[in-house]
N, C-alpha and C. Protein backbone atom coordinates (compact mmCIF):
# COMPACT_ATOMS: atom_id res chain seq x y z
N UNK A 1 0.84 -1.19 0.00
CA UNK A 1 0.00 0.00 0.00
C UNK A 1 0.88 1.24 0.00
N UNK A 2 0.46 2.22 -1.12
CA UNK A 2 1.00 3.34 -0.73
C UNK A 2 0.85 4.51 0.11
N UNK A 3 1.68 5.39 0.80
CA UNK A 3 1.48 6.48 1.88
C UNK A 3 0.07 7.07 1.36
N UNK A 4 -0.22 7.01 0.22
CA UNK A 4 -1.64 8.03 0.22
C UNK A 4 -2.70 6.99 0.13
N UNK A 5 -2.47 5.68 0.19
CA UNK A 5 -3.85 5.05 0.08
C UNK A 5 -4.25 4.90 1.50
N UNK A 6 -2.79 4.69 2.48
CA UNK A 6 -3.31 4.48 3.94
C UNK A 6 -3.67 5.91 4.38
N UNK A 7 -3.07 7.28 4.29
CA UNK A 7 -4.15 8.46 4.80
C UNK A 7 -5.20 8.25 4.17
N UNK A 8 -6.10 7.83 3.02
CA UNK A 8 -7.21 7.87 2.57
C UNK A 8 -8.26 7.21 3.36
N UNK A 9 -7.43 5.97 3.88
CA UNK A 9 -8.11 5.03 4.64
C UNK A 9 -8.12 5.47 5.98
N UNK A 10 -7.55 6.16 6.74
CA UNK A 10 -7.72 6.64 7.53
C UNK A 10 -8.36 8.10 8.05
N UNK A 11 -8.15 8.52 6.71
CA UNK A 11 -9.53 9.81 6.87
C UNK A 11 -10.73 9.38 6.40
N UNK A 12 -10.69 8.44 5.84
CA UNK A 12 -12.42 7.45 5.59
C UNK A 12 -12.68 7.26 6.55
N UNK A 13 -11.84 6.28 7.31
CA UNK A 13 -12.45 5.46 9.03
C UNK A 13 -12.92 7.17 9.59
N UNK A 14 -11.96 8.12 9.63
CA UNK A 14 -12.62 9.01 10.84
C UNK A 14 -13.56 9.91 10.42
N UNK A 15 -13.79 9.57 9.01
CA UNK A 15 -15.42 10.48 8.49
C UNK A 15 -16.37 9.79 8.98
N UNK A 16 -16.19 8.52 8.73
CA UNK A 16 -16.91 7.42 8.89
C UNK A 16 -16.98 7.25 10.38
N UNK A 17 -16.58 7.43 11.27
CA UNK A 17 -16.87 7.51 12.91
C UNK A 17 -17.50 8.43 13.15
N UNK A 18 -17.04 9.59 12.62
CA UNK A 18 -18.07 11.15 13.34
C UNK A 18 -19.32 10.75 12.38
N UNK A 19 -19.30 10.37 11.35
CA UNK A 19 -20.86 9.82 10.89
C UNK A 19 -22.07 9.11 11.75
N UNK A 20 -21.43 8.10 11.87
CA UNK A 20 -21.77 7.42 12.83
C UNK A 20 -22.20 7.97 14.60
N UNK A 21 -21.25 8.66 15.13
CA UNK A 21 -21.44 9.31 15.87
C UNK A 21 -22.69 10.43 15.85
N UNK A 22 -22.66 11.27 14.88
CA UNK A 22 -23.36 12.65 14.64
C UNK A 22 -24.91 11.37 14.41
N UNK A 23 -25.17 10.64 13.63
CA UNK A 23 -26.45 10.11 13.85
C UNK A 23 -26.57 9.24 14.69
N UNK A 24 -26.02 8.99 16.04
CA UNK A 24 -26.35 7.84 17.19
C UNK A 24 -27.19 9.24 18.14
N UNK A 25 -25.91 10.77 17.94
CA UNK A 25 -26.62 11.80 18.57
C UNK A 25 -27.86 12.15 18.40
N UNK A 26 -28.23 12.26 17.22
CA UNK A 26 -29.58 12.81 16.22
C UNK A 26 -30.92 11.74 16.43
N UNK A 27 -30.45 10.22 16.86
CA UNK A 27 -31.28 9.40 16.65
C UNK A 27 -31.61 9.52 18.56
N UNK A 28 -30.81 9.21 19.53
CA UNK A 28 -31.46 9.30 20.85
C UNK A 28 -31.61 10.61 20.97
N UNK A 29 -31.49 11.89 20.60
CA UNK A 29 -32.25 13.07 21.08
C UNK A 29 -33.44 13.18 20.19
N UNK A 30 -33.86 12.62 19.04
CA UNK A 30 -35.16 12.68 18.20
C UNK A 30 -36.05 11.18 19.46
N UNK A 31 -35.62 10.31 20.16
CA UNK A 31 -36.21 9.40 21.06
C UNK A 31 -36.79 10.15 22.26
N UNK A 32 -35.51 11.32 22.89
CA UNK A 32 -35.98 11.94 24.22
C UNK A 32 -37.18 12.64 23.76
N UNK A 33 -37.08 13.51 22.31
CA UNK A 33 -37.61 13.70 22.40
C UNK A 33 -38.99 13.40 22.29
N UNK A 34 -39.15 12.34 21.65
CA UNK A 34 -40.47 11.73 20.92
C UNK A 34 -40.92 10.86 22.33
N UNK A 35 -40.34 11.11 23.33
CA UNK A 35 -41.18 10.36 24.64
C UNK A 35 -41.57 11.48 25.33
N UNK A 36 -41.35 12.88 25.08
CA UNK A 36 -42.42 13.85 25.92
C UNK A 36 -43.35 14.12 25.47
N UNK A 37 -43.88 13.93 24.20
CA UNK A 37 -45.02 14.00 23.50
C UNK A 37 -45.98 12.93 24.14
N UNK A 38 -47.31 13.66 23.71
CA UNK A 38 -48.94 13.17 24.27
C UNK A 38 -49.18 12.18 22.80
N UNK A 39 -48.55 10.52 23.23
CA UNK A 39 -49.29 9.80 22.40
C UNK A 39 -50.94 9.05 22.68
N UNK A 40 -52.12 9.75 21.80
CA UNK A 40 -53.31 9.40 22.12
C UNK A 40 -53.37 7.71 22.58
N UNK A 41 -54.24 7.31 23.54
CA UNK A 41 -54.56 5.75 23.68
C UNK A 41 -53.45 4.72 23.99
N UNK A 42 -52.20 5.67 24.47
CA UNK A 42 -51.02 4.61 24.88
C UNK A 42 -51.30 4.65 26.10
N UNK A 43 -51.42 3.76 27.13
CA UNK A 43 -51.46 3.93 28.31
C UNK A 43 -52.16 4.66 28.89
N UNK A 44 -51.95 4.70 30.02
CA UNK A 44 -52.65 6.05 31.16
C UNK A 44 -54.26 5.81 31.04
N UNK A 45 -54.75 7.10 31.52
CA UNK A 45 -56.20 7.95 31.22
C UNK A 45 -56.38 8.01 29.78
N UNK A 46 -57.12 7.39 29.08
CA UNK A 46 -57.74 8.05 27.89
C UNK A 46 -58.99 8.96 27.85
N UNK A 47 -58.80 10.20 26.38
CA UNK A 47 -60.23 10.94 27.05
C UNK A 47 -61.57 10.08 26.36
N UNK A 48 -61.30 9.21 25.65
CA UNK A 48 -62.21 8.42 25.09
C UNK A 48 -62.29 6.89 25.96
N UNK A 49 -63.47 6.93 27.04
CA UNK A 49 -63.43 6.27 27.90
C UNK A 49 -64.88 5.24 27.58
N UNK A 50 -64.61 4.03 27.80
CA UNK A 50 -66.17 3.28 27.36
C UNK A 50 -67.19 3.84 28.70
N UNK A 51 -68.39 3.01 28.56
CA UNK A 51 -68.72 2.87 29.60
C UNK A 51 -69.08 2.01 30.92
N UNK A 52 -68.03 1.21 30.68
CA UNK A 52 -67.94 0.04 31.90
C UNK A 52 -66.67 1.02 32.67
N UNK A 53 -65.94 1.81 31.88
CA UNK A 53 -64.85 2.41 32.74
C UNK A 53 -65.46 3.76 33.39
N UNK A 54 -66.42 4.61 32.85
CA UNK A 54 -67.15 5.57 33.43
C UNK A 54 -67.51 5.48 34.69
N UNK A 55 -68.27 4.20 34.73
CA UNK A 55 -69.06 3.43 35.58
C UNK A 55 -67.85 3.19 36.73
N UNK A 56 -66.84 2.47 36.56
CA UNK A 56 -66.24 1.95 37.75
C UNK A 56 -65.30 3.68 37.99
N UNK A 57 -65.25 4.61 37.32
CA UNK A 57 -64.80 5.78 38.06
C UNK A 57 -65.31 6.35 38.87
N UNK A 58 -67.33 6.12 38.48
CA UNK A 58 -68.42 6.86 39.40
C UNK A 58 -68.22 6.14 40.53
N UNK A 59 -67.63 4.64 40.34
CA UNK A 59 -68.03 3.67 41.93
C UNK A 59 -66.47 4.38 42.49
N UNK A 60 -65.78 4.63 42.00
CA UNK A 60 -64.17 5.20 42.82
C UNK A 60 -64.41 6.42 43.83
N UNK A 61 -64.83 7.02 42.81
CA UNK A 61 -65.10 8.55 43.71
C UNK A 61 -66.46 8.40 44.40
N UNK A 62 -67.54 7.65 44.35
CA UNK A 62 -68.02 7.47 45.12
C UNK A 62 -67.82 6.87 46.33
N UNK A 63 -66.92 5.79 46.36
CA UNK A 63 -66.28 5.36 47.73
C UNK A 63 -64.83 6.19 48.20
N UNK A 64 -64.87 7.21 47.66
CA UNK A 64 -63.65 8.26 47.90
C UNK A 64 -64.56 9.00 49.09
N UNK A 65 -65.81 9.17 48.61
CA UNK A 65 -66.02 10.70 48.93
C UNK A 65 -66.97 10.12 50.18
N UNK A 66 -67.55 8.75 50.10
CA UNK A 66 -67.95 8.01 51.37
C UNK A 66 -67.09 7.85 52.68
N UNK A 67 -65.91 7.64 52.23
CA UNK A 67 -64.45 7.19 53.39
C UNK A 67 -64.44 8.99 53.53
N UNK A 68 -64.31 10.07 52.85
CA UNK A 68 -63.38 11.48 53.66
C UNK A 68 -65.12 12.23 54.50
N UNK A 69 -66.48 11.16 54.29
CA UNK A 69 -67.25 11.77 55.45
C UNK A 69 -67.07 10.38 56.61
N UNK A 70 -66.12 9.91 56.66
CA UNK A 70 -66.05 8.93 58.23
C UNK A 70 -64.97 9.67 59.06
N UNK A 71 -63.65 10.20 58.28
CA UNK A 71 -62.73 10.93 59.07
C UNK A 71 -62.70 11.77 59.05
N UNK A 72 -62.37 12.28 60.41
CA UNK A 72 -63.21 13.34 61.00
C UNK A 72 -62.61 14.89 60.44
N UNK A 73 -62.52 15.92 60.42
CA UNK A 73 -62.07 16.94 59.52
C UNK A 73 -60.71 17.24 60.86
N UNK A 74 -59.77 17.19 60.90
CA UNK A 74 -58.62 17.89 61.91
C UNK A 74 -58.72 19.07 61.71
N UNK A 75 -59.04 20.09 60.61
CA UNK A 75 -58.85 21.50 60.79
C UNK A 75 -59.97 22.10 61.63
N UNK A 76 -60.97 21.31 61.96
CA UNK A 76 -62.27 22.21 62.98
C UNK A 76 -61.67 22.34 64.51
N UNK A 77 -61.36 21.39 65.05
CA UNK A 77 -60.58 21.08 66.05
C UNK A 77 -59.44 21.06 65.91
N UNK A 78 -58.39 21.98 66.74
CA UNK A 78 -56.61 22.19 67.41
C UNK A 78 -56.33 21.17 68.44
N UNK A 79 -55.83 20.10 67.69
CA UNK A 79 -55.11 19.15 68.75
C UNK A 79 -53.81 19.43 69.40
N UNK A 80 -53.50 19.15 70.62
CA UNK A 80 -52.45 20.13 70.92
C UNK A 80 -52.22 18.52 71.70
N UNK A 81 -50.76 17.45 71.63
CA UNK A 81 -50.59 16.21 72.38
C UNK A 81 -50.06 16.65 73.70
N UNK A 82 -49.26 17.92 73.96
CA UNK A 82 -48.49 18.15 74.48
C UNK A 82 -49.03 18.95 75.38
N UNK A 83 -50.88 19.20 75.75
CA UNK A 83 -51.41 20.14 76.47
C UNK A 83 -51.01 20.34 78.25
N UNK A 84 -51.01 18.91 78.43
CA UNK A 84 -50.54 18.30 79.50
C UNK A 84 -48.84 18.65 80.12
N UNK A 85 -48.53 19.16 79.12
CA UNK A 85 -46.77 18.84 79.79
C UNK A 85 -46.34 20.21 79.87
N UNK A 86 -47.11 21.15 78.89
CA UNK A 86 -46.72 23.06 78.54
C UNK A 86 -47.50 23.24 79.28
N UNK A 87 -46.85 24.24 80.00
CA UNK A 87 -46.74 25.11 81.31
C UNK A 87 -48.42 26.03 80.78
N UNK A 88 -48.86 26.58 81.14
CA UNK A 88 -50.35 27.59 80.73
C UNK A 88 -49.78 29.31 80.58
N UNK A 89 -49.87 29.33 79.55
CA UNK A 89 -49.49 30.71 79.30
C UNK A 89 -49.42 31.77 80.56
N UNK A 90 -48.42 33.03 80.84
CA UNK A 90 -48.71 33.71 81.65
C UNK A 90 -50.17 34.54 81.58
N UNK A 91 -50.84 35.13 82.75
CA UNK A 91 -51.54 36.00 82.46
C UNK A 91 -51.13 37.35 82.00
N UNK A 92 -51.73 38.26 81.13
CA UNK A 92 -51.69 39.32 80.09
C UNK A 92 -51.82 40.32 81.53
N UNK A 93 -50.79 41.12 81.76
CA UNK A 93 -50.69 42.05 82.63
C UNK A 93 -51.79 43.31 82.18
N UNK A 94 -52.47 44.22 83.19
CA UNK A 94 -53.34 44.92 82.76
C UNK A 94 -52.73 45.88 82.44
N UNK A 95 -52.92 47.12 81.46
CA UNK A 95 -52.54 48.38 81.40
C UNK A 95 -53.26 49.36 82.46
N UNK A 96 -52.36 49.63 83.36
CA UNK A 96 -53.05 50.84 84.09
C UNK A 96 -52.47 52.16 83.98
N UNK A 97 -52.91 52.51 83.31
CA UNK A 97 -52.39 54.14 83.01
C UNK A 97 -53.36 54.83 83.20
């Protein structure tokens, strides 16, 4: 082989790597991106729902909303565990002026 057939071959291989390279880049960032997109009917929630699935959503939130009237609301009532052990505030001195 002569000196210019092996640089030929060796600036082939390294066209031929950043080729390769530049579309391995192009192909997993066209993937990232093509997985943040809204594909209709893959998985999840669909908005096109039959109605045997309607039905068992009405029975979900209906036994949702049955269970949050058994426990009891904590924000009406200030539970305080520690009423017992803290000292009782001083009394508020009067202003006499």
């Amino acid at each position: 082989m002569s000196p210019i057939s092996v640089v030929a071959v060796l600036r082939y291989s390294t066209m031929l790597r950043k080729t390769i390279y530049a579309t391995l880049i192009v192909f997993l960032t066209m993937g990232s991106a093509s997985a943040q997109t809204v594909h209709p009917g893959i998985g999840g929630y669909s908005p096109m729902r039959d109605q045997a699935e309607k039905k068992n959503d009405k029975e979900i939130d209906r036994a949702y909303q049955s269970t949050r009237k058994v426990i009891p609301d904590t924000k009406k009532e200030k539970i305080d565990p520690w009423r017992d052990v803290r000292p009782d505030p001083p009394a508020a001195a009067k202003n006499t002026r």
